[in-house]
N, C-alpha and C. Protein backbone atom coordinates (compact mmCIF):
# COMPACT_ATOMS: atom_id res chain seq x y z
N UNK A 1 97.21 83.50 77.99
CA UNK A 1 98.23 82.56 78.41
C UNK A 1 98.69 81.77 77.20
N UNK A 2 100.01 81.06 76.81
CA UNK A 2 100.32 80.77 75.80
C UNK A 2 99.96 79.46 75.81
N UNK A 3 100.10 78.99 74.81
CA UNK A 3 99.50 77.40 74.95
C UNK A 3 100.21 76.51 75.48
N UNK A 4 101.83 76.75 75.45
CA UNK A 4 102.74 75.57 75.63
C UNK A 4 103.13 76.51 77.11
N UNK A 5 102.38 76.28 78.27
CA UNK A 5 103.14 77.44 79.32
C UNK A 5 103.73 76.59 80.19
N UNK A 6 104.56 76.73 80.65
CA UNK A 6 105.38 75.40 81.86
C UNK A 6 104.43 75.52 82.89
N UNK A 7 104.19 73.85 83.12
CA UNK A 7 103.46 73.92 84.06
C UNK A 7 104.29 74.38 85.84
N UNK A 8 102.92 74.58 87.10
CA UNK A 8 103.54 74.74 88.09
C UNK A 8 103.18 73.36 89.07
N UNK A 9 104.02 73.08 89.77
CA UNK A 9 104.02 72.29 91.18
C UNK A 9 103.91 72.82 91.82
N UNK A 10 103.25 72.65 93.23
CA UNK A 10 103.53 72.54 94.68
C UNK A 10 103.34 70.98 95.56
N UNK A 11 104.03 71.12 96.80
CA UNK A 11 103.43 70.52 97.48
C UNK A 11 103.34 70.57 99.12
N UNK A 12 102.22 71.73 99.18
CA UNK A 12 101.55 71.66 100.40
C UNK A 12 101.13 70.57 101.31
N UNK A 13 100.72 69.21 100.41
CA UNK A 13 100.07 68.28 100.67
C UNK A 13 101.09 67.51 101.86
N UNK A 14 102.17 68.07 101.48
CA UNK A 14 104.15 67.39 102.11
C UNK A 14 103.99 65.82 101.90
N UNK A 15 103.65 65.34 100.20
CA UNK A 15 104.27 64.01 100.38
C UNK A 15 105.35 63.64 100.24
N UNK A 16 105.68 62.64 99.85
CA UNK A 16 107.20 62.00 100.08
C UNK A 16 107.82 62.19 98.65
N UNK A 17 107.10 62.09 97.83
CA UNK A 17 107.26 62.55 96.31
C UNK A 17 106.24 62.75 95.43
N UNK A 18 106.68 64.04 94.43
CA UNK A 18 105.20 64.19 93.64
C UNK A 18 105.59 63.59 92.07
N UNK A 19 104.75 62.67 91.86
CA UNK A 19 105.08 62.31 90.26
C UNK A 19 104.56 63.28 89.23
N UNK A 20 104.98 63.85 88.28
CA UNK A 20 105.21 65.01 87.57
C UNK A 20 104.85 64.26 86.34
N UNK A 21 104.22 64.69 84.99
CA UNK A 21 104.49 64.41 83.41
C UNK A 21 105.04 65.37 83.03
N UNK A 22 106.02 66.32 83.21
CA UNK A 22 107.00 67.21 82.53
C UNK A 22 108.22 66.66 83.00
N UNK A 23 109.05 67.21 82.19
CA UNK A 23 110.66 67.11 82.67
C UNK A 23 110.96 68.41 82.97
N UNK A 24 110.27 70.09 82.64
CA UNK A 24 110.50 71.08 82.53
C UNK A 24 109.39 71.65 83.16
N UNK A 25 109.90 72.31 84.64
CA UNK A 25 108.72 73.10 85.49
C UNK A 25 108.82 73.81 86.58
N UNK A 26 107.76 74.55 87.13
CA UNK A 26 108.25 75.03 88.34
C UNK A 26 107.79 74.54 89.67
N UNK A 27 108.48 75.04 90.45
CA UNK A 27 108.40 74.89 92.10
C UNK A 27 108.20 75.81 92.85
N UNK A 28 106.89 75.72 93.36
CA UNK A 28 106.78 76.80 94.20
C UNK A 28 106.83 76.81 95.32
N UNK A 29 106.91 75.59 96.09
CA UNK A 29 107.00 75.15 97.36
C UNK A 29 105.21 74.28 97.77
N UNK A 30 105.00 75.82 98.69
CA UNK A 30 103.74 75.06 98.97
C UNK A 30 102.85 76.46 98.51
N UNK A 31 101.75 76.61 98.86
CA UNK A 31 100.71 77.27 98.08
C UNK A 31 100.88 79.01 98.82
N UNK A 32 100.56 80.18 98.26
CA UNK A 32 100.82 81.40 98.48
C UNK A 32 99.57 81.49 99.90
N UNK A 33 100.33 82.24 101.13
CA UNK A 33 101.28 82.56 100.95
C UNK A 33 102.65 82.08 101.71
N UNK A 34 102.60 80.64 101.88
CA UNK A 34 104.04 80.04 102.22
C UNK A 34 104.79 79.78 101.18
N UNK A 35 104.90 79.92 99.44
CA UNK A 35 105.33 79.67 98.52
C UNK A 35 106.66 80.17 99.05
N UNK A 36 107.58 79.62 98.17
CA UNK A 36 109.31 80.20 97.94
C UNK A 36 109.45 80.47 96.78
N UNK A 37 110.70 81.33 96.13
CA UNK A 37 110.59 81.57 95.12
C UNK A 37 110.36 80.39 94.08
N UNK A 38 109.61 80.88 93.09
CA UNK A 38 109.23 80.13 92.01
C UNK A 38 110.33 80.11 91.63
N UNK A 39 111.00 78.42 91.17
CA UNK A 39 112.08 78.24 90.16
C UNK A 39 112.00 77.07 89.71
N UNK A 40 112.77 77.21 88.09
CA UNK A 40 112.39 76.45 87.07
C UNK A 40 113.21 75.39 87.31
N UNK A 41 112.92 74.26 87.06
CA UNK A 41 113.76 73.01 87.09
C UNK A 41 113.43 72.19 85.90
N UNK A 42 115.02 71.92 84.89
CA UNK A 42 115.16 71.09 84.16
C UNK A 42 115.68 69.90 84.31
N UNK A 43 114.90 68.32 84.37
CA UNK A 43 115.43 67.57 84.91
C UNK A 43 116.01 66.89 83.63
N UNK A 44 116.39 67.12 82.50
CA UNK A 44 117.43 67.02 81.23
C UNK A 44 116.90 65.68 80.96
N UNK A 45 118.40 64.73 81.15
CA UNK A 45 117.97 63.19 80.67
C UNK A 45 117.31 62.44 82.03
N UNK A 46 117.88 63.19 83.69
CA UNK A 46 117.54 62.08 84.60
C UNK A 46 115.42 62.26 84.60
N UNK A 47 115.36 61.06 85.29
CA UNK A 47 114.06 61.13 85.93
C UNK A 47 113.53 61.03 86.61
N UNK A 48 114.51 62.28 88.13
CA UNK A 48 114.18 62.75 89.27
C UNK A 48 115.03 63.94 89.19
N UNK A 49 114.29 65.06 89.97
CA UNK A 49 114.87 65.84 90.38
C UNK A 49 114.24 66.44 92.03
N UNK A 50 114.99 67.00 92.81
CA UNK A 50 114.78 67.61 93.66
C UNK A 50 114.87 69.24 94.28
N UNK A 51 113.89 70.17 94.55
CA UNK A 51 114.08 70.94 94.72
C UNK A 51 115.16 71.33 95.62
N UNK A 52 115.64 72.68 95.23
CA UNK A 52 117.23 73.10 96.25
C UNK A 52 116.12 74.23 97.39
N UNK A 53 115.06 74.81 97.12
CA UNK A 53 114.48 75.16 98.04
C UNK A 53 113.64 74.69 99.09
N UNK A 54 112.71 73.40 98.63
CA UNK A 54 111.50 72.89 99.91
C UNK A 54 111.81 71.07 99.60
N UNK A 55 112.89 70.77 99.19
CA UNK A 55 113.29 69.51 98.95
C UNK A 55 112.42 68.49 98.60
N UNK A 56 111.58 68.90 97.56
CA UNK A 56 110.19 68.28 97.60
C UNK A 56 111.36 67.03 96.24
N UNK A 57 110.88 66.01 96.32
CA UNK A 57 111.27 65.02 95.14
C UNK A 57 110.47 64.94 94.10
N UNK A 58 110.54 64.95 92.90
CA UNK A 58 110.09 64.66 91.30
C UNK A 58 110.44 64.14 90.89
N UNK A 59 109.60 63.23 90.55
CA UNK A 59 109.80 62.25 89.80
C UNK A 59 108.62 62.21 88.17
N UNK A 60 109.69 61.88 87.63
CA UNK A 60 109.00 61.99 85.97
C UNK A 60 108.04 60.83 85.56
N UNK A 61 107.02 60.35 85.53
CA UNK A 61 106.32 59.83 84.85
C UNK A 61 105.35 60.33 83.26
N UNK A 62 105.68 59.92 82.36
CA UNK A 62 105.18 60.07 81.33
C UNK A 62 104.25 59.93 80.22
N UNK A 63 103.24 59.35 81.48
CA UNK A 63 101.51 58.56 81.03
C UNK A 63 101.33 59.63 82.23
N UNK A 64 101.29 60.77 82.68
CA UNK A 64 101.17 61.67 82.97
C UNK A 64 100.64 62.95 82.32
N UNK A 65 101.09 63.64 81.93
CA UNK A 65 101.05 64.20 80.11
C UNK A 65 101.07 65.51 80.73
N UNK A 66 101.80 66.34 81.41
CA UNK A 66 101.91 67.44 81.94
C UNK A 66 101.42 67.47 83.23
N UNK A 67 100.38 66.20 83.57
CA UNK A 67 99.78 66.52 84.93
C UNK A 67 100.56 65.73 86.45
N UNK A 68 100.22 65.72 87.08
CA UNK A 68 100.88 65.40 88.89
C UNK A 68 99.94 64.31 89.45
N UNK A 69 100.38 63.50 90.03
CA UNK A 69 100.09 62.61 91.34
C UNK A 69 100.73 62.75 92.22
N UNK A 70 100.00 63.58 93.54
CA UNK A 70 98.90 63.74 93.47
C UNK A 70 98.46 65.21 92.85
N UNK A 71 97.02 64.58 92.19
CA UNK A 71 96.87 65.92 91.54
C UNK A 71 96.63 67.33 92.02
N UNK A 72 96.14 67.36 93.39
CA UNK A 72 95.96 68.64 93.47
C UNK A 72 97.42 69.20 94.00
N UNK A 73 98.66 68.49 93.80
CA UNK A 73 99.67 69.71 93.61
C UNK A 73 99.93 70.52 92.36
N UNK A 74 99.07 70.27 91.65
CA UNK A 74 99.45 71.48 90.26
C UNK A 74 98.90 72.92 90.92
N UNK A 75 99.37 73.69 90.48
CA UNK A 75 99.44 74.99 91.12
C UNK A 75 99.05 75.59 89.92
N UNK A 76 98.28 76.45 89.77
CA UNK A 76 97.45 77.83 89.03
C UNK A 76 98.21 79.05 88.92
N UNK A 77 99.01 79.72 88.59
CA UNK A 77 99.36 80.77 89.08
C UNK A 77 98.74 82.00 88.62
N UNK A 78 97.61 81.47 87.36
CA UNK A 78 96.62 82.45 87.33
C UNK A 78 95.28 82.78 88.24
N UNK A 79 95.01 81.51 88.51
CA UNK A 79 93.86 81.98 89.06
C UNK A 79 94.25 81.93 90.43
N UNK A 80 95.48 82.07 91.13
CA UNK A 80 95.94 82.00 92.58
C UNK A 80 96.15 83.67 92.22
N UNK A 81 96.61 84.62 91.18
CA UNK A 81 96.69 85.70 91.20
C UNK A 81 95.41 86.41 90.92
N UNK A 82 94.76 85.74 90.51
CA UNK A 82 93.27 86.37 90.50
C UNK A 82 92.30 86.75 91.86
N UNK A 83 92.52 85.15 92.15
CA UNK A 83 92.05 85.61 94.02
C UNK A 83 92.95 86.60 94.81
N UNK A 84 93.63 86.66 94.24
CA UNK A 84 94.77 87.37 95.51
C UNK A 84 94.17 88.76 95.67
């Protein structure tokens, strides 16, 4: 895996918003196998974005450092393909 790999979201958990430390990532919805397609979202200069598939809200925080509140929406997509 490369070192700089975009991280993934979900949120199964269905909160109201997940705070993110990237501006650059994916969405998978909720965890396999209810996921939707994985797609990348660049939220540029703002610091929110919303998915066009499971309307989940992101919001950018940046004392974050790649990771999510809450945390267990970061999503694996290696080791979710490993179990599979």
């Amino acid at each position: 895996m490369a070192a700089h790999a975009t991280p993934h979201f979900h949120n199964q958990p269905g909160v109201p918003r997940v705070r993110v430390g990237a501006k650059e990532f994916m969405c998978v919805g909720a965890l396999p196998p209810f996921d939707h397609p994985h797609i990348f979202i660049d939220m540029g200069d703002a610091d929110e974005a919303i998915c066009p598939y499971c309307s989940t809200h992101y919001v950018f925080d940046a004392t974050l450092h790649g990771g999510c509140v809450p945390p267990e929406c970061v999503f694996d997509p290696e080791s979710t393909n490993a179990a599979i």
